[in-house]
C-alpha atoms as a PDB file:
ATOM      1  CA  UNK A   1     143.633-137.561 -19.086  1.00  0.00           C
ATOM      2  CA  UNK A   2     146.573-136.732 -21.501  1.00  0.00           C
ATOM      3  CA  UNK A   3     145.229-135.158 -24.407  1.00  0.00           C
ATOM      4  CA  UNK A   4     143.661-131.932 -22.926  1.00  0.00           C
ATOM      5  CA  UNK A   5     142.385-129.054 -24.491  1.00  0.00           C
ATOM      6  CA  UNK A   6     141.763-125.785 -23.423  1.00  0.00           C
ATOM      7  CA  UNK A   7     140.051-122.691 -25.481  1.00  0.00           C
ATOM      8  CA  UNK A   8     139.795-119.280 -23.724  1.00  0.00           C
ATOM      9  CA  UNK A   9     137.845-116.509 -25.708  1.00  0.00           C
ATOM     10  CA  UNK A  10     138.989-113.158 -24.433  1.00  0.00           C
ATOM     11  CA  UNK A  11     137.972-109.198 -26.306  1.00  0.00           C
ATOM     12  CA  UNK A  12     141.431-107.365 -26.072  1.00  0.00           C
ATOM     13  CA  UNK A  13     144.843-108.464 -25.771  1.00  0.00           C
ATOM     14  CA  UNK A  14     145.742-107.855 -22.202  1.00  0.00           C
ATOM     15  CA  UNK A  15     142.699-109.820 -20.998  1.00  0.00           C
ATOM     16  CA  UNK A  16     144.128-113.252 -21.045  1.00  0.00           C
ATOM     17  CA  UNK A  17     146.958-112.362 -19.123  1.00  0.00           C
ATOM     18  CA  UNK A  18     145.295-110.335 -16.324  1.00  0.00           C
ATOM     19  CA  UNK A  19     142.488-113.267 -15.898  1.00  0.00           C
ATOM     20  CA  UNK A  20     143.539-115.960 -16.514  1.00  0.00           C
ATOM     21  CA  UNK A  21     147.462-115.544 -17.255  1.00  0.00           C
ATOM     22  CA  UNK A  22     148.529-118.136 -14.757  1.00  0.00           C
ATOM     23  CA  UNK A  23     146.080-121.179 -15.619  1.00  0.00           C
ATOM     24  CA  UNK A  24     147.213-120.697 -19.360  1.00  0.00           C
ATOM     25  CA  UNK A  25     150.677-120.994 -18.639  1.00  0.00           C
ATOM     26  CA  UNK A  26     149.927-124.161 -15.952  1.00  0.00           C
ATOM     27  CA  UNK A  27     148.194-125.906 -18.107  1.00  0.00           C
ATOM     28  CA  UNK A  28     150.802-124.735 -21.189  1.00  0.00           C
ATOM     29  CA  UNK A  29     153.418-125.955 -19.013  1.00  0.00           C
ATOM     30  CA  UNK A  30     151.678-129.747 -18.001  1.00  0.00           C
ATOM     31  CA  UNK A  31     151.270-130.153 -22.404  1.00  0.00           C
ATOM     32  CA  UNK A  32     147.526-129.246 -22.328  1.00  0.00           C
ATOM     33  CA  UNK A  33     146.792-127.483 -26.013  1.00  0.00           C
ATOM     34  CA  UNK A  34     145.943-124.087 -24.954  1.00  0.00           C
ATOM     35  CA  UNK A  35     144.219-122.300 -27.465  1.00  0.00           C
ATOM     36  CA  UNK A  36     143.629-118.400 -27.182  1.00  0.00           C
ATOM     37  CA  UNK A  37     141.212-116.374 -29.309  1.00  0.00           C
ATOM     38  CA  UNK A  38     141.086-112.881 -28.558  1.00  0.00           C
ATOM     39  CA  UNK A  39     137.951-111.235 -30.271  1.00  0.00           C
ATOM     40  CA  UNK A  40     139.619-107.663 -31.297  1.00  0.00           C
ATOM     41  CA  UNK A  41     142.738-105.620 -31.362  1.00  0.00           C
ATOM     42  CA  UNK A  42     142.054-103.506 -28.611  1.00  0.00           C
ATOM     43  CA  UNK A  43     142.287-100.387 -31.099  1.00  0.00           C
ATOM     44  CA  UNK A  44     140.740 -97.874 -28.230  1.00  0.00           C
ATOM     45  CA  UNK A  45     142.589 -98.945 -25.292  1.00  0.00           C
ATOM     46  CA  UNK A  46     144.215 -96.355 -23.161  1.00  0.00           C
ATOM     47  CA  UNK A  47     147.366 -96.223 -23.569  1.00  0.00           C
ATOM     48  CA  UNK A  48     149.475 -95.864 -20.565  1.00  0.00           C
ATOM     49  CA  UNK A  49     152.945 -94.926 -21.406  1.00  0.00           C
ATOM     50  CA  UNK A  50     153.519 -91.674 -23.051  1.00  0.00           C
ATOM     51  CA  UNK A  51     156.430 -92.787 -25.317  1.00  0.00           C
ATOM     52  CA  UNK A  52     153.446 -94.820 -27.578  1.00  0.00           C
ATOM     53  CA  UNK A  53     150.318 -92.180 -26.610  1.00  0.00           C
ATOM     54  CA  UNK A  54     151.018 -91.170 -30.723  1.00  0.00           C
ATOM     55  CA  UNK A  55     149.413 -94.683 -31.475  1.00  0.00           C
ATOM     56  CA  UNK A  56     146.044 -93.993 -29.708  1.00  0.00           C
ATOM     57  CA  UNK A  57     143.372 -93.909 -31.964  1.00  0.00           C
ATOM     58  CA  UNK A  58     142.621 -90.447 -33.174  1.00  0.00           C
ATOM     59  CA  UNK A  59     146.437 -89.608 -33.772  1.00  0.00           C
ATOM     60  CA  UNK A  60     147.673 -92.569 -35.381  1.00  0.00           C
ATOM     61  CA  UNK A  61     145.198 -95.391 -35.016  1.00  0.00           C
ATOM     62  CA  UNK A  62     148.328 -97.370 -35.016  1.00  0.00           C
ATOM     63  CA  UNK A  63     147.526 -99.126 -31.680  1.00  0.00           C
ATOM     64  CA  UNK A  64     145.766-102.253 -33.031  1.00  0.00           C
ATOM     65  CA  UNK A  65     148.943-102.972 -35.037  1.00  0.00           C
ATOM     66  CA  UNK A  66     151.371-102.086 -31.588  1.00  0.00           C
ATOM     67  CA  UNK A  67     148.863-104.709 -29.840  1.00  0.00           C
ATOM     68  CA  UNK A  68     149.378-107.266 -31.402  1.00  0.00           C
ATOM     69  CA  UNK A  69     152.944-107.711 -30.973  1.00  0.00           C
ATOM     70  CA  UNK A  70     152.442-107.462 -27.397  1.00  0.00           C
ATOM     71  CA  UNK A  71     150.429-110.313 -27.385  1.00  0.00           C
ATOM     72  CA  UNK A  72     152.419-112.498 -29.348  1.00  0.00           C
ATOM     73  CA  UNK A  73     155.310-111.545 -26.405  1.00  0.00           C
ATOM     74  CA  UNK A  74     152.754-111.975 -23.952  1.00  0.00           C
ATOM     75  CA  UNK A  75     151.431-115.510 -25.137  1.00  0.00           C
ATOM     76  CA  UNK A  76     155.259-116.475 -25.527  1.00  0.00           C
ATOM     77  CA  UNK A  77     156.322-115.565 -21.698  1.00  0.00           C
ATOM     78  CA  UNK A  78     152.818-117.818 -20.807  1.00  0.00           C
ATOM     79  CA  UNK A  79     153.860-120.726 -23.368  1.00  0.00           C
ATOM     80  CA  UNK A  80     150.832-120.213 -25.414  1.00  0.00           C
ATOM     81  CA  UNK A  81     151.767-121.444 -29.047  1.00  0.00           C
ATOM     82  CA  UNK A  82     148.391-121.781 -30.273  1.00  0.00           C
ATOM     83  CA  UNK A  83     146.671-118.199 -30.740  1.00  0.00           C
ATOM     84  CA  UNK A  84     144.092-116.613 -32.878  1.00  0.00           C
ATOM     85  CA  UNK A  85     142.166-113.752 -33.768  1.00  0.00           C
ATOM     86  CA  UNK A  86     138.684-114.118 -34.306  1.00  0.00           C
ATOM     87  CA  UNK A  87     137.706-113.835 -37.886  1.00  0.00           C
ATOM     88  CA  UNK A  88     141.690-112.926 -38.439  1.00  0.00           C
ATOM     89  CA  UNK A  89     142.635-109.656 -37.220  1.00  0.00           C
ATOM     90  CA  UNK A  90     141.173-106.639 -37.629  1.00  0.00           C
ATOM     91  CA  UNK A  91     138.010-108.229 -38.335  1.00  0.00           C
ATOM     92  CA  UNK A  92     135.952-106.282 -35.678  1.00  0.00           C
ATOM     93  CA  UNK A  93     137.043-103.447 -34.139  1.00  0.00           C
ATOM     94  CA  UNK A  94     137.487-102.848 -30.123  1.00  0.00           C
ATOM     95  CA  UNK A  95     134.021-101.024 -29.364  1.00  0.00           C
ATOM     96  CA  UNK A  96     135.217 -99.081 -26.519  1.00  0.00           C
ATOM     97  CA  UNK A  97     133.790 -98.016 -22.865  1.00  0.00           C
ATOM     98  CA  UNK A  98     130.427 -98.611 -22.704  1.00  0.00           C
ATOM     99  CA  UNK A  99     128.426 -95.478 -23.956  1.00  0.00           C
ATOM    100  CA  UNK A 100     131.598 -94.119 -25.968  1.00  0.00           C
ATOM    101  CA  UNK A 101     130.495 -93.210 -29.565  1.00  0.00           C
ATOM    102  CA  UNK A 102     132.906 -96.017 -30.309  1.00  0.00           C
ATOM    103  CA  UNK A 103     129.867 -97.967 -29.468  1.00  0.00           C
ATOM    104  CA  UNK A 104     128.318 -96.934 -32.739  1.00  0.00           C
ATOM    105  CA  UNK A 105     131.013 -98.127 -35.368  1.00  0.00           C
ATOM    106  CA  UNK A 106     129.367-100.745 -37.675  1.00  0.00           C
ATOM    107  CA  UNK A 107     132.378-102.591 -37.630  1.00  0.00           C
ATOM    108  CA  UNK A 108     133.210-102.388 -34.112  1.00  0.00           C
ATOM    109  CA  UNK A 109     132.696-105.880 -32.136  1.00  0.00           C
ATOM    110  CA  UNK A 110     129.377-104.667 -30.043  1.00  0.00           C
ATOM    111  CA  UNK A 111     127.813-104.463 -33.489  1.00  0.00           C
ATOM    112  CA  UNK A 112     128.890-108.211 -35.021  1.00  0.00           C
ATOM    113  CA  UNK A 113     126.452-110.322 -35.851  1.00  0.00           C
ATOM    114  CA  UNK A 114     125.820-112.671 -33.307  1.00  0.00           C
ATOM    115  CA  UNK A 115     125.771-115.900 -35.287  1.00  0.00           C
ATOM    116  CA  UNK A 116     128.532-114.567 -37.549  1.00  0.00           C
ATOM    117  CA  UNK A 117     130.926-113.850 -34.850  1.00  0.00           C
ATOM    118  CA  UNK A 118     129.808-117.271 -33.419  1.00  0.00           C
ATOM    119  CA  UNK A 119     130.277-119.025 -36.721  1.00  0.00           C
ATOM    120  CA  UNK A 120     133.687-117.694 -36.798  1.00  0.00           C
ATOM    121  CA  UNK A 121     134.507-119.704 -33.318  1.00  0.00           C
ATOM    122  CA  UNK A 122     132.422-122.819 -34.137  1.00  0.00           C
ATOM    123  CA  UNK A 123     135.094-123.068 -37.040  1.00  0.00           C
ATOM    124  CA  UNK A 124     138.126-123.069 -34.170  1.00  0.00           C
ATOM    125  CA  UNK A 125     136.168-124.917 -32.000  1.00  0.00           C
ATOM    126  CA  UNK A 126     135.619-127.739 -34.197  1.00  0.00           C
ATOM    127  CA  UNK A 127     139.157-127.441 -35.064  1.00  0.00           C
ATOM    128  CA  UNK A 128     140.807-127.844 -31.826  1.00  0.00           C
ATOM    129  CA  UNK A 129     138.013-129.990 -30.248  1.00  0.00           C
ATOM    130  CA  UNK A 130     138.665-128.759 -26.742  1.00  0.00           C
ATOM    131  CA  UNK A 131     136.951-130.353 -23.674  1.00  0.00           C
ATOM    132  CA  UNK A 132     136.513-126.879 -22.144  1.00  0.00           C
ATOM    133  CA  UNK A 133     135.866-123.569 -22.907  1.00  0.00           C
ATOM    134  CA  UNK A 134     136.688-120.055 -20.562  1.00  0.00           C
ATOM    135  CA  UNK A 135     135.243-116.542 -21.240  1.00  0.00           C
ATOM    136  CA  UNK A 136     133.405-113.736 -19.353  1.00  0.00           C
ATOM    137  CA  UNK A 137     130.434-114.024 -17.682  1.00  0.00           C
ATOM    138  CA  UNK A 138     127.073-112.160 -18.975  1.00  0.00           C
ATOM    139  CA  UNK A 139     128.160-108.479 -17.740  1.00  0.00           C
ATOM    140  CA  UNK A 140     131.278-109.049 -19.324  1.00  0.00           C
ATOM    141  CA  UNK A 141     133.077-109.112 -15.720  1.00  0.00           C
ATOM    142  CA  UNK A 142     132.590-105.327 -15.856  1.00  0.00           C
ATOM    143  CA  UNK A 143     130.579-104.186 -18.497  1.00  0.00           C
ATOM    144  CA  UNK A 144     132.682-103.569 -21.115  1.00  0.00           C
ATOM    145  CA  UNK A 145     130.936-104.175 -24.364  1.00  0.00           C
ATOM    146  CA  UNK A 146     133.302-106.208 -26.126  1.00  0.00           C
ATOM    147  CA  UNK A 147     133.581-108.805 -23.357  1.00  0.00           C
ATOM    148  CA  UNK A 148     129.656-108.848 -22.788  1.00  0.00           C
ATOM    149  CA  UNK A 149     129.698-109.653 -26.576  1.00  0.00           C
ATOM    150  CA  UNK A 150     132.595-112.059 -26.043  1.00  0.00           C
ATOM    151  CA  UNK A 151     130.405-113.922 -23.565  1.00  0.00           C
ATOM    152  CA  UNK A 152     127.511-114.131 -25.960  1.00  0.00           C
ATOM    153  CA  UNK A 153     129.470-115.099 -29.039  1.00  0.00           C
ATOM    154  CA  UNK A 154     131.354-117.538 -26.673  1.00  0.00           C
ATOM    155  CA  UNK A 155     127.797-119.145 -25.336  1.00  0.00           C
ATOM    156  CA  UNK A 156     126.478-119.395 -29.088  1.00  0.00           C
ATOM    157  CA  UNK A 157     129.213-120.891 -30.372  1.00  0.00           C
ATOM    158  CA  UNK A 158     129.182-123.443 -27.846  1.00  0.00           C
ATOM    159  CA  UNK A 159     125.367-124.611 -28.565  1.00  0.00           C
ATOM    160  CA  UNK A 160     126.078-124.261 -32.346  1.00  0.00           C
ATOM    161  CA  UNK A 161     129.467-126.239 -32.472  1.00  0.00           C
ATOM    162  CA  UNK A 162     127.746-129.687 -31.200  1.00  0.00           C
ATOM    163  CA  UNK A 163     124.508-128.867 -34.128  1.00  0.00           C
ATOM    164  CA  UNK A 164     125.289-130.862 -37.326  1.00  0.00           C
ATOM    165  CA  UNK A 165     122.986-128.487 -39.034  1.00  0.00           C
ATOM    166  CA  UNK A 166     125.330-125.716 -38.590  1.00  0.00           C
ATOM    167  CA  UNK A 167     128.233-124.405 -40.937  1.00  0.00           C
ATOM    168  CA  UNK A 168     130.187-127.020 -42.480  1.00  0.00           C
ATOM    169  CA  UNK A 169     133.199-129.374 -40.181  1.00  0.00           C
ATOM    170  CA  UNK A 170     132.278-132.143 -37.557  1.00  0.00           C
ATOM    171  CA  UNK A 171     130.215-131.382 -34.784  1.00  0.00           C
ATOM    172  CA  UNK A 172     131.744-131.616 -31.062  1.00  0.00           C
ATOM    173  CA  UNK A 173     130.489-130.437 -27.885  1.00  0.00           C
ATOM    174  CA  UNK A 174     132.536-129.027 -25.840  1.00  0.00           C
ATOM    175  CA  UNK A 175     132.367-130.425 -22.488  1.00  0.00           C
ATOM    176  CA  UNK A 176     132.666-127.697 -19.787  1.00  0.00           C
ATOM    177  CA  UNK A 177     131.844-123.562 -20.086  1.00  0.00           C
ATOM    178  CA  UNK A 178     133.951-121.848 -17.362  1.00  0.00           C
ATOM    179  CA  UNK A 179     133.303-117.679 -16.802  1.00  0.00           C
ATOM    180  CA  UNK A 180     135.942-116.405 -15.055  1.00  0.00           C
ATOM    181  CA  UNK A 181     135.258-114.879 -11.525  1.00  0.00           C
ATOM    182  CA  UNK A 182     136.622-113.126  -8.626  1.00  0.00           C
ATOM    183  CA  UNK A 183     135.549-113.764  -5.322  1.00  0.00           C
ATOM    184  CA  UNK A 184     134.605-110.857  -3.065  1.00  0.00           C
ATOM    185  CA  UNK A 185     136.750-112.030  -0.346  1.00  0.00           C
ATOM    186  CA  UNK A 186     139.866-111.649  -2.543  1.00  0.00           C
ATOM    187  CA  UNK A 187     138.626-107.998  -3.465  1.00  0.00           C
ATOM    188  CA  UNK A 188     138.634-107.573   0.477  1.00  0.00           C
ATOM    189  CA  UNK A 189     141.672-108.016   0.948  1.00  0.00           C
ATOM    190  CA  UNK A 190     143.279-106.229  -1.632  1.00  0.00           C
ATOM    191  CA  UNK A 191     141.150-103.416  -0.681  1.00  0.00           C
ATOM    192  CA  UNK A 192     142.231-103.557   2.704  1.00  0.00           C
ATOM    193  CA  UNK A 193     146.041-103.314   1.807  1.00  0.00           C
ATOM    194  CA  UNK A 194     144.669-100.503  -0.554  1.00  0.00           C
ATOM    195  CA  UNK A 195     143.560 -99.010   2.584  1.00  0.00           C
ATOM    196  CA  UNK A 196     146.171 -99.828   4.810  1.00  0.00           C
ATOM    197  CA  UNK A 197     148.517 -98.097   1.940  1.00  0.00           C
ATOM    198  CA  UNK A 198     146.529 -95.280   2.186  1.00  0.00           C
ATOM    199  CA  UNK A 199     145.542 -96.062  -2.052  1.00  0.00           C
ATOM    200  CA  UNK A 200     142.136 -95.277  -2.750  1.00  0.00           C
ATOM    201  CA  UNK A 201     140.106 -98.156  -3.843  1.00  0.00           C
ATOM    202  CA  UNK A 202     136.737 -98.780  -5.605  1.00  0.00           C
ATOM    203  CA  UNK A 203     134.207 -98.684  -2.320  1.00  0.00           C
ATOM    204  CA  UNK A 204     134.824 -99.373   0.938  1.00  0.00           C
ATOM    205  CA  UNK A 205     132.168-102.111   0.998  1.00  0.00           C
ATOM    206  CA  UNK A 206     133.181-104.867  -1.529  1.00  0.00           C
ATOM    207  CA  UNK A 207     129.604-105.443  -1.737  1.00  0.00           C
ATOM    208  CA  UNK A 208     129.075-102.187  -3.589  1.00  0.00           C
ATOM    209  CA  UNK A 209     131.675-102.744  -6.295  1.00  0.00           C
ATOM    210  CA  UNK A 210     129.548-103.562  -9.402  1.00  0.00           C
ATOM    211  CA  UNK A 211     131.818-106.699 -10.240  1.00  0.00           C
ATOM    212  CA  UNK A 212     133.083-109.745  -8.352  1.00  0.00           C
ATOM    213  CA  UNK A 213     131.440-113.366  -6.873  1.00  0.00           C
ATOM    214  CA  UNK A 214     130.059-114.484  -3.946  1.00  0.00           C
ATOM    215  CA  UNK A 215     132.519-116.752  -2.585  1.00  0.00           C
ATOM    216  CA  UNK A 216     129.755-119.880  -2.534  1.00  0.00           C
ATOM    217  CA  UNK A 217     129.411-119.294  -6.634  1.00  0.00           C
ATOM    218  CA  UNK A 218     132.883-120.107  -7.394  1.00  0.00           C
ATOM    219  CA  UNK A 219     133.120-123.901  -8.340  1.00  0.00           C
ATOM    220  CA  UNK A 220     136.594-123.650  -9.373  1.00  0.00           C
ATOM    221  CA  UNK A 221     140.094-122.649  -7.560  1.00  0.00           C
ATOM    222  CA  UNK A 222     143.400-122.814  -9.667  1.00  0.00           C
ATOM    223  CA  UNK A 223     146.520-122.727  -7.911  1.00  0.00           C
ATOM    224  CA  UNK A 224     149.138-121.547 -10.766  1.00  0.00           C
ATOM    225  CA  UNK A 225     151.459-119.730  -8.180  1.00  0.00           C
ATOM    226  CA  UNK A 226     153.997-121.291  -9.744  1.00  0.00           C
ATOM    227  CA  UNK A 227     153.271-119.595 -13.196  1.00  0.00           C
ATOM    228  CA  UNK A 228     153.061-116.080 -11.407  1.00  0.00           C
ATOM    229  CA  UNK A 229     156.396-115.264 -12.879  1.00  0.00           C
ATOM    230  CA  UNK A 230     154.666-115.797 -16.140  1.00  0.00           C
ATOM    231  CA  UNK A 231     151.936-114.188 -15.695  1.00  0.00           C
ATOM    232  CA  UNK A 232     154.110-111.417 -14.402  1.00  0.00           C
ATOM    233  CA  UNK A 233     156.199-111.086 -17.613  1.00  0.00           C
ATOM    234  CA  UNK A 234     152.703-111.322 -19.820  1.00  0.00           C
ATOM    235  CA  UNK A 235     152.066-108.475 -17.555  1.00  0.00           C
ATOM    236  CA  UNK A 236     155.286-106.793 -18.538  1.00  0.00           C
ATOM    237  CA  UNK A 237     154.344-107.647 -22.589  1.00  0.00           C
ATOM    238  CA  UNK A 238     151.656-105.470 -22.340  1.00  0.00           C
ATOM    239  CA  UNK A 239     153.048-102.216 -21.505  1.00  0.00           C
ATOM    240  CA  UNK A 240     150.553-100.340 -23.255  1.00  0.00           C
ATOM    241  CA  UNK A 241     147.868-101.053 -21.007  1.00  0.00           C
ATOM    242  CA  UNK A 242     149.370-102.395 -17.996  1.00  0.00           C
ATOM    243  CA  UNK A 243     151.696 -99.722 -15.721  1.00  0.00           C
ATOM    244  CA  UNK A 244     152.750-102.443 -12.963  1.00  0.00           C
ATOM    245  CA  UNK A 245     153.888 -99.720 -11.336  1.00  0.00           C
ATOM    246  CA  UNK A 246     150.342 -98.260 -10.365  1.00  0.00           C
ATOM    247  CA  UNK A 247     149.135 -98.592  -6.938  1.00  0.00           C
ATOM    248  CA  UNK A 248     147.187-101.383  -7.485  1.00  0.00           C
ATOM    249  CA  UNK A 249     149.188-103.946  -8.823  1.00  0.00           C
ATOM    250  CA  UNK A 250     151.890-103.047  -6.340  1.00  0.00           C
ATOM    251  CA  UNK A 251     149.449-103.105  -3.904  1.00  0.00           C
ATOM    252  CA  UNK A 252     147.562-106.255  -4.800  1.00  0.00           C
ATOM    253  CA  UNK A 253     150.667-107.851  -5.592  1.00  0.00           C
ATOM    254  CA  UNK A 254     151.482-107.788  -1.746  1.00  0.00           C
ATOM    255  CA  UNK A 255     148.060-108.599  -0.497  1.00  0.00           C
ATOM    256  CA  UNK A 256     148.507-112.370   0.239  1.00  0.00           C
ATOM    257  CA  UNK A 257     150.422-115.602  -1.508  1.00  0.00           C
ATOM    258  CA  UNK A 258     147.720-116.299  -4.057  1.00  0.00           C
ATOM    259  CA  UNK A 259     147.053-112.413  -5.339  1.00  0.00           C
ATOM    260  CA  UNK A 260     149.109-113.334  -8.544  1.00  0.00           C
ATOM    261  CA  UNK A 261     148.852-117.135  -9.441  1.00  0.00           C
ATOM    262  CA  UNK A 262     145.352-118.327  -7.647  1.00  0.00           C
ATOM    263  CA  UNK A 263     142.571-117.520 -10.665  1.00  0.00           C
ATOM    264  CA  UNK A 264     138.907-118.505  -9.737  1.00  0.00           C
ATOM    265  CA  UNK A 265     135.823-119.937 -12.405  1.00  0.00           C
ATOM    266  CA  UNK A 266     132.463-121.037 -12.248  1.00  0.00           C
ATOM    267  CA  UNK A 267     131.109-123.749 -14.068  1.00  0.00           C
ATOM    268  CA  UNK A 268     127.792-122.391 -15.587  1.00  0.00           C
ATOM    269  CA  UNK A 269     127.383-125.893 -18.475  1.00  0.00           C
ATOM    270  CA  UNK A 270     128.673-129.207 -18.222  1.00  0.00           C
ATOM    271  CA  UNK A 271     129.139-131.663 -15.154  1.00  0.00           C
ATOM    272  CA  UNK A 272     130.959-130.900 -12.460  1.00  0.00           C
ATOM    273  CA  UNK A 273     134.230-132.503 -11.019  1.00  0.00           C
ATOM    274  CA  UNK A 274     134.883-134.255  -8.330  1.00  0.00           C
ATOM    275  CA  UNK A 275     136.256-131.501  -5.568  1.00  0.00           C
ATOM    276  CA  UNK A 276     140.352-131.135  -5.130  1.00  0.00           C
ATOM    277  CA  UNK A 277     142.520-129.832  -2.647  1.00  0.00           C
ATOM    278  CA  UNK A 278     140.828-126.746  -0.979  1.00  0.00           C
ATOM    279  CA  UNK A 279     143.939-124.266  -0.503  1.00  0.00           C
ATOM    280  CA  UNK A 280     144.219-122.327   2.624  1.00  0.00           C
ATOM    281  CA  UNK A 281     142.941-118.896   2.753  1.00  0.00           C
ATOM    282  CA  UNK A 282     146.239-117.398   3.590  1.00  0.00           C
ATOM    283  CA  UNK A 283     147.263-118.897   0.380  1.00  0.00           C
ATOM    284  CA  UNK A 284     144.690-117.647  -2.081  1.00  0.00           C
ATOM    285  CA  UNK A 285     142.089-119.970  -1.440  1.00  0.00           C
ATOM    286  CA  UNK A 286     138.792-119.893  -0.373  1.00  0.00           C
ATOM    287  CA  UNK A 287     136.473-120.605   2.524  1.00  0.00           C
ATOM    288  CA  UNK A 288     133.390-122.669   2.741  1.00  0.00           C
ATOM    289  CA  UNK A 289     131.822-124.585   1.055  1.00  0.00           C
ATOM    290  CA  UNK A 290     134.909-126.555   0.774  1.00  0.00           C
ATOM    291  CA  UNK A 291     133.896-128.642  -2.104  1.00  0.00           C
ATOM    292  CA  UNK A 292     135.331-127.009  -5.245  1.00  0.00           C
ATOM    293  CA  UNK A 293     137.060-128.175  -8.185  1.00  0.00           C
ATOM    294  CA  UNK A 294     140.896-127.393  -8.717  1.00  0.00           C
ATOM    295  CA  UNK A 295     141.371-128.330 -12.202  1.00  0.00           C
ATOM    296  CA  UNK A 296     139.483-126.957 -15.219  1.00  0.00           C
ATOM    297  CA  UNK A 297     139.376-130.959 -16.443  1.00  0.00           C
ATOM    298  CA  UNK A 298     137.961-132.632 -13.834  1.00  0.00           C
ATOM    299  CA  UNK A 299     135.825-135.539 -14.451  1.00  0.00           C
ATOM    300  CA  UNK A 300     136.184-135.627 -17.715  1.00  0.00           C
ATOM    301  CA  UNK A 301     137.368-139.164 -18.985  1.00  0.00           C
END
């Protein structure tokens, strides 16, 4: 298949890289059309360097604005030429932890209207005309609001893209939904080398930790190690949210091959592929069953 396409829907700049930084710049890098829409400015974010603290929101509210050259850096070190902000930016506004009074802002992103916000995608979607599609799953991988909404917005807009009846441009259906997903055995580990590194981590039974897949839900492995050096310098981009200096991406970053560049899906709509090459688990991948897909395209003619 030559002409691929590839939309990911993510809520704050930042997300894309720490997800799924590696499969955009693989597929970037083999000429698939990666298209990025990122659903807010990330305007409450906590900011984690105190040269730009005067930018939070509250002082300066100038964060937004700051973000958005980061991702532009960020999308450039992953080879991302195609990004957008839903609705244009500024258009909703990051919503905040959930239970914040940030949660209450009528223009904040938790508030959107569902088939506005959707309508806003459909018009990208049927733009682009990409085979798949990648957001959160329905908690949002953590429960952030603004990726629980991205999910929703993400879902709707994939039903309402392929209705005729809906908003003006030519229908398509997108072929394959992916939610991104990672499996509790790579939260193991890294929480053993948390351990081992005497870091504190979130629980010492991964099957506590309110986030995270049973390995035998993941349909999809994809080995980008190649593209960790990417991902690594999207990492870098973002220096208002990300310190790589923390304990756990130093940590994590030493847990095992695949920590960086091996990202993990599930398929949740459309057909699944036929299965690729299973890595070994010293390498990122994954145990039984041994049957899972290792490229976002596959079967699709």
């Amino acid at each position: 298949m030559t002409d691929r396409r590839l939309l990911l829907v993510h809520a704050h700049p930042d997300d894309e890289t720490s997800g799924t930084g590696a499969t955009m710049a693989k597929y970037a890098a083999e000429g698939a059309h990666v298209t990025l829409v990122t659903c807010t400015l990330g305007e409450e974010g906590e900011i984690v360097v105190p040269d730009l603290a005067h930018l939070a929101a509250g002082k300066e509210d100038r964060l937004g604005e700051h973000r958005i050259g980061e991702l532009e850096a960020a999308c450039k070190a992953l080879g991302v030429e195609d990004h957008r902000f839903l609705g244009g930016a500024g258009r909703w506004r990051d919503s905040g932890m959930m239970g914040e009074p940030t949660n209450d802002n009528p223009s904040c992103f938790w508030r959107a209207d569902l088939d506005e916000a959707a309508g806003e995608l459909v018009k990208t979607i049927r733009e682009v005309r990409p085979q798949v599609l990648v957001t959160y799953d329905e908690n949002g991988f953590y429960g952030h609001p603004d990726h629980i909404q991205a999910h929703r917005v993400a879902w709707r807009a994939f039903e309402l893209a392929a209705d005729a009846s809906f908003g003006e441009g030519e229908p398509w259906q997108v072929a394959k939904f992916y939610i991104t997903a990672m499996s509790k055995s790579s939260l193991r580990k890294v929480g053993e080398a948390m351990r081992e590194a005497g870091v504190e981590f979130f629980a010492d039974d991964v099957e506590d930790i309110p986030f995270g897949s049973a390995d035998s839900e993941i349909t999809t492995v994809i080995d980008a190690r190649a593209y960790g050096p990417a991902k690594l310098e999207a990492m870098r981009a973002h220096r208002s949210q990300i310190d790589l200096t923390a304990p756990w991406f130093v940590v994590s970053q030493k847990a095992g091959e695949g920590a960086l560049g091996v990202e993990h899906y599930i398929l949740t709509a459309g057909v699944r592929g036929p299965a690729g090459r299973a890595l070994p688990e010293e390498e990122g991948g994954l145990g039984e069953p041994g049957d899972r897909e290792d490229d976002l395209f596959a079967g699709i003619g």
